[in-house]
C-alpha atoms as a PDB file:
ATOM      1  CA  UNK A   1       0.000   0.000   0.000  1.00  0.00           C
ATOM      2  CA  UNK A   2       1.308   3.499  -0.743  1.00  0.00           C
ATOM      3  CA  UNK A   3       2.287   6.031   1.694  1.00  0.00           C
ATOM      4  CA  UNK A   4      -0.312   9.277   1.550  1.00  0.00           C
ATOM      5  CA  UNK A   5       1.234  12.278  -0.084  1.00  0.00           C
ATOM      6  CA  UNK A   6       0.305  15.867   1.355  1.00  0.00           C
ATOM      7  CA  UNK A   7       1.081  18.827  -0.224  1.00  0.00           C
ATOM      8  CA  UNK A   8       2.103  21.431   2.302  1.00  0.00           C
ATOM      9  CA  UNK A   9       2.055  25.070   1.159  1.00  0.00           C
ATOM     10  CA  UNK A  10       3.853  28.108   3.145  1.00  0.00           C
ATOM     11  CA  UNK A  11       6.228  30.456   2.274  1.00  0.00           C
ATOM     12  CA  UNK A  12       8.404  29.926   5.836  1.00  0.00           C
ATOM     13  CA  UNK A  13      10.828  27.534   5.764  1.00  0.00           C
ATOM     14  CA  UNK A  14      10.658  26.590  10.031  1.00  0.00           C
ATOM     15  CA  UNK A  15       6.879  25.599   9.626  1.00  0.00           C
ATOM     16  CA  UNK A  16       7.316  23.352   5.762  1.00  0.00           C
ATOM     17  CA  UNK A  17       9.923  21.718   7.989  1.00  0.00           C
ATOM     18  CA  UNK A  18       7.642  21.362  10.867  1.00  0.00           C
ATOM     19  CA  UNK A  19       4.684  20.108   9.190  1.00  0.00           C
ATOM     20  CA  UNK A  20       7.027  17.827   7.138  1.00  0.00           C
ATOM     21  CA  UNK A  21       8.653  16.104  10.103  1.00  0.00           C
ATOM     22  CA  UNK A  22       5.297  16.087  12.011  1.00  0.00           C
ATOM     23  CA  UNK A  23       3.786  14.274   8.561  1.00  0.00           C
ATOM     24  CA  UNK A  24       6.802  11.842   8.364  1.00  0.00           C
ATOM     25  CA  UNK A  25       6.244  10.732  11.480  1.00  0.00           C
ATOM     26  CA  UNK A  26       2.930   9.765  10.986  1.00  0.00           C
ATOM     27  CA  UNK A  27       3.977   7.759   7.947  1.00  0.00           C
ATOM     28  CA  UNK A  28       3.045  10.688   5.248  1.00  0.00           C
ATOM     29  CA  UNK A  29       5.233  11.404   2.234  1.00  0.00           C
ATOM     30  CA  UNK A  30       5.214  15.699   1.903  1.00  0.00           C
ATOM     31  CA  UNK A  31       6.106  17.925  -1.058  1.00  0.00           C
ATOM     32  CA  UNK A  32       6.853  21.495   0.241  1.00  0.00           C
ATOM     33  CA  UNK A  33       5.817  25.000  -1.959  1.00  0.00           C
ATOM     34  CA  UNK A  34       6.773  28.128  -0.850  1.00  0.00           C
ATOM     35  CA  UNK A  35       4.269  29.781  -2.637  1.00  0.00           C
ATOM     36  CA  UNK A  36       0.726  29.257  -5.070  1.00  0.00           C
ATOM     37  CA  UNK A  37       2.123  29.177  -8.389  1.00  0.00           C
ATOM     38  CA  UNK A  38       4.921  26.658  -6.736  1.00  0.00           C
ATOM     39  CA  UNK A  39       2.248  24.870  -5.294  1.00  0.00           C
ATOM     40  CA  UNK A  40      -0.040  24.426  -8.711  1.00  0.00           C
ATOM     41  CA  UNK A  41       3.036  22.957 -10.363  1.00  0.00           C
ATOM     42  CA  UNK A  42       2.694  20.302  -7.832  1.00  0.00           C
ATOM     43  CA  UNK A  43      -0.921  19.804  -7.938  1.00  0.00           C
ATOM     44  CA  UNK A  44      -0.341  19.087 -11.868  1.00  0.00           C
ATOM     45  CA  UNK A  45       2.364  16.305 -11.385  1.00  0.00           C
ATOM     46  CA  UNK A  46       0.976  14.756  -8.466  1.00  0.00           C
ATOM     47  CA  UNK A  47      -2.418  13.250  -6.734  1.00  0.00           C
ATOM     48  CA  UNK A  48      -2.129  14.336  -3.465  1.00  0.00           C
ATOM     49  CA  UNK A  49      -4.080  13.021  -0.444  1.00  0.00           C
ATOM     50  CA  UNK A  50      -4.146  16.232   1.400  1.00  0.00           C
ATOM     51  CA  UNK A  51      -2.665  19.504   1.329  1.00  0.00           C
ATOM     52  CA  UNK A  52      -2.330  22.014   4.256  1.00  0.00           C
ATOM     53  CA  UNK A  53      -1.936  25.862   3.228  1.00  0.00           C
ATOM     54  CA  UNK A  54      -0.963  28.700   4.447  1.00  0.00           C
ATOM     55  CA  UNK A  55      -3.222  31.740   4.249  1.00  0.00           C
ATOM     56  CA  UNK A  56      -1.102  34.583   3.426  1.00  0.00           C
ATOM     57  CA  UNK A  57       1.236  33.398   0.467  1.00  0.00           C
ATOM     58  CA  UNK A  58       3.699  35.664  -1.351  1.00  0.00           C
ATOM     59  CA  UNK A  59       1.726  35.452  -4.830  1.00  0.00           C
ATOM     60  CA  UNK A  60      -2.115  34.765  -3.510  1.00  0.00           C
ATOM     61  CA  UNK A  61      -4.163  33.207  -0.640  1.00  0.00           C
ATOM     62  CA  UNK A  62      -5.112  30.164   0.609  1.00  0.00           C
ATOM     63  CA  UNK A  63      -8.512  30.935   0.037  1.00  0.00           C
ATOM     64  CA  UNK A  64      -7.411  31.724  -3.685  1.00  0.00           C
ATOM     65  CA  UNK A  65      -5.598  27.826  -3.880  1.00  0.00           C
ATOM     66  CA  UNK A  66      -8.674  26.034  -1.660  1.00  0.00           C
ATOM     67  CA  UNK A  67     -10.681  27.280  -5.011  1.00  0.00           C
ATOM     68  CA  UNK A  68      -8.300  26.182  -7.346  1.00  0.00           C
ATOM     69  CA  UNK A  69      -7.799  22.856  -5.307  1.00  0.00           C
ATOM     70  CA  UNK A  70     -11.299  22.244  -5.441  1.00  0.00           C
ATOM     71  CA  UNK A  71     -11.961  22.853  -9.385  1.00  0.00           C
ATOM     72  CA  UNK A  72      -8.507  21.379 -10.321  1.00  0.00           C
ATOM     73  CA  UNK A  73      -8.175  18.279  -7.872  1.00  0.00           C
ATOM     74  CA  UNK A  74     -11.770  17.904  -6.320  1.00  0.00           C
ATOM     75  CA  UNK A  75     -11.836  15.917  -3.301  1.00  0.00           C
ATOM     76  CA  UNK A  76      -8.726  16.732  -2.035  1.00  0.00           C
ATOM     77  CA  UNK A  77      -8.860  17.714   1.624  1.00  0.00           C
ATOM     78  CA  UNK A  78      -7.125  21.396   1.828  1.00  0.00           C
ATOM     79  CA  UNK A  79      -6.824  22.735   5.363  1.00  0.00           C
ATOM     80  CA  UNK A  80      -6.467  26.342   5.523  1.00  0.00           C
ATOM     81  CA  UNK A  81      -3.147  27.422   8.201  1.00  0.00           C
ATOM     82  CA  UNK A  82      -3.178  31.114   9.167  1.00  0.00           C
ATOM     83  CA  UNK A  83      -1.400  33.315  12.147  1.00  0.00           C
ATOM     84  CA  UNK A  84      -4.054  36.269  11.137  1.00  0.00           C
ATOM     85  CA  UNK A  85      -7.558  34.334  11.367  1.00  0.00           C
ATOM     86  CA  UNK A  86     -11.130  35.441  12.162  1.00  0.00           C
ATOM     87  CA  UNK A  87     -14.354  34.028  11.753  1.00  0.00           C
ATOM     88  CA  UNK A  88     -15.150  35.484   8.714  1.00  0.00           C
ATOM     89  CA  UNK A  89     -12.149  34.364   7.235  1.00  0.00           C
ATOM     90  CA  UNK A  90     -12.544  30.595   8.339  1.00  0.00           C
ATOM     91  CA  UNK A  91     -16.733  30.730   7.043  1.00  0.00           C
ATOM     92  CA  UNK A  92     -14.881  32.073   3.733  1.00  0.00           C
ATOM     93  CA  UNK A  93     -12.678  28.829   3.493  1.00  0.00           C
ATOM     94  CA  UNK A  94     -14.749  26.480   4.318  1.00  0.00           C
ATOM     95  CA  UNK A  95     -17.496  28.001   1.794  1.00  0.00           C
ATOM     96  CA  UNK A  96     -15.017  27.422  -0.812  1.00  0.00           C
ATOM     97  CA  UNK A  97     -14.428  24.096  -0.173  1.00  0.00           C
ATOM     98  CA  UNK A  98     -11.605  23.644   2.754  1.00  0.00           C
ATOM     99  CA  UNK A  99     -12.409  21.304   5.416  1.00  0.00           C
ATOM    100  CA  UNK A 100     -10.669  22.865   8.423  1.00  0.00           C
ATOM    101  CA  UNK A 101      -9.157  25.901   9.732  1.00  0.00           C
ATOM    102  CA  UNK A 102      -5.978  25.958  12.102  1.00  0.00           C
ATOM    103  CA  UNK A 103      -4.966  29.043  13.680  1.00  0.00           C
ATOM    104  CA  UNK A 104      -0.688  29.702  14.283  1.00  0.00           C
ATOM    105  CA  UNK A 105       0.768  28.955  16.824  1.00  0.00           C
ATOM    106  CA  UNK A 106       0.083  24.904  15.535  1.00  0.00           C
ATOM    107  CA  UNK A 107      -0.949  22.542  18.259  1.00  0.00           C
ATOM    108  CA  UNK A 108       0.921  19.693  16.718  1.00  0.00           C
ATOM    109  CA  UNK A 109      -1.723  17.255  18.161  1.00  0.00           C
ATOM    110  CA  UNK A 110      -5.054  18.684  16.734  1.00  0.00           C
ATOM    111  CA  UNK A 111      -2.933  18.980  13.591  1.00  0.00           C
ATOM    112  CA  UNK A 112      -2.113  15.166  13.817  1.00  0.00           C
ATOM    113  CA  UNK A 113      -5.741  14.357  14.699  1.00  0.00           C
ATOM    114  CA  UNK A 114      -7.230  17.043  11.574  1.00  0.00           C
ATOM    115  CA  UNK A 115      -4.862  15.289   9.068  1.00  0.00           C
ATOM    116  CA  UNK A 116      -5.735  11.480  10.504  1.00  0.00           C
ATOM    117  CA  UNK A 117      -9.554  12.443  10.043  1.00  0.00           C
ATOM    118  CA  UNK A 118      -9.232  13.664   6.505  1.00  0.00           C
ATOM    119  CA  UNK A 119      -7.489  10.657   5.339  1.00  0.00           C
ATOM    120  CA  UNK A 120     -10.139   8.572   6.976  1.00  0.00           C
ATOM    121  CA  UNK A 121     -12.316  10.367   5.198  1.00  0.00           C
ATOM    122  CA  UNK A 122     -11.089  10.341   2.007  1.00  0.00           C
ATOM    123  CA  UNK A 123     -10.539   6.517   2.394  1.00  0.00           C
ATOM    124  CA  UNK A 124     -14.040   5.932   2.839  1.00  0.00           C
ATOM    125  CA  UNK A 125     -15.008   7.800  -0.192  1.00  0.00           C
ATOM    126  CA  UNK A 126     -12.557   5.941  -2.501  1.00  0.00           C
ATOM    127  CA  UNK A 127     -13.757   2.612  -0.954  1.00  0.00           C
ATOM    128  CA  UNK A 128     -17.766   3.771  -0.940  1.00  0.00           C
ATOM    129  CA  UNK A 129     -19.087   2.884  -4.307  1.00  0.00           C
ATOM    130  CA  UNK A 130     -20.763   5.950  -6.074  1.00  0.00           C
ATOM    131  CA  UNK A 131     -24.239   5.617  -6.809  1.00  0.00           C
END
């Protein structure tokens, strides 16, 4: 069986390393982008699992790659990472498709627990036959 590949998106290096070692640990193969166009190329030569984002990116928003995610690659899970949060901003992602919202400073263990749902999830669907 093949490892699940995550695509994490954020344009500082300390947290792509973070969330990479905290995914390798839980048996998850990561590809890092530093930014949305960076992160698109990857999306094109690669089927992805899941894909944290950051919301503030150099060229765009998360909320701008969640839509892009969702019409490009729909039913990957995209969880939207942001240090400057607010409601309205979380209702936004979600709207457009993202399945969870994590505010910075990253408790490591909700993160673990969001990305082991979404995989679950996505599991199910691919083994649920579509009527």
């Amino acid at each position: 069986m093949q490892k699940p590949l995550a695509l994490i998106v954020d344009d500082e290096p300390d947290i792509r390393e973070l969330l990479a070692l905290t995914l390798g640990r839980m048996d998850i193969e990561t590809i890092v982008a530093a930014d949305c166009s960076q992160a698109k190329k990857e999306l094109k030569n690669h089927r992805f699992d899941i894909c944290l984002t950051d919301m503030r990116l150099p060229d765009g928003d998360g909320l701008e790659l969640v839509a892009w995610i969702q019409k490009s690659s729909p039913g990957v899970p995209v969880a939207v990472i942001t240090a400057h949060g607010n409601v309205e901003t979380a209702v936004q992602a979600l709207k457009l498709g993202a399945f969870d919202f994590v505010s910075k400073p990253l408790d490591l263990n909700n993160l673990r627990s969001i990305v082991s749902n979404a995989l679950k999830l996505m599991n199910k669907e691919e083994q649920e036959p579509s009527r």
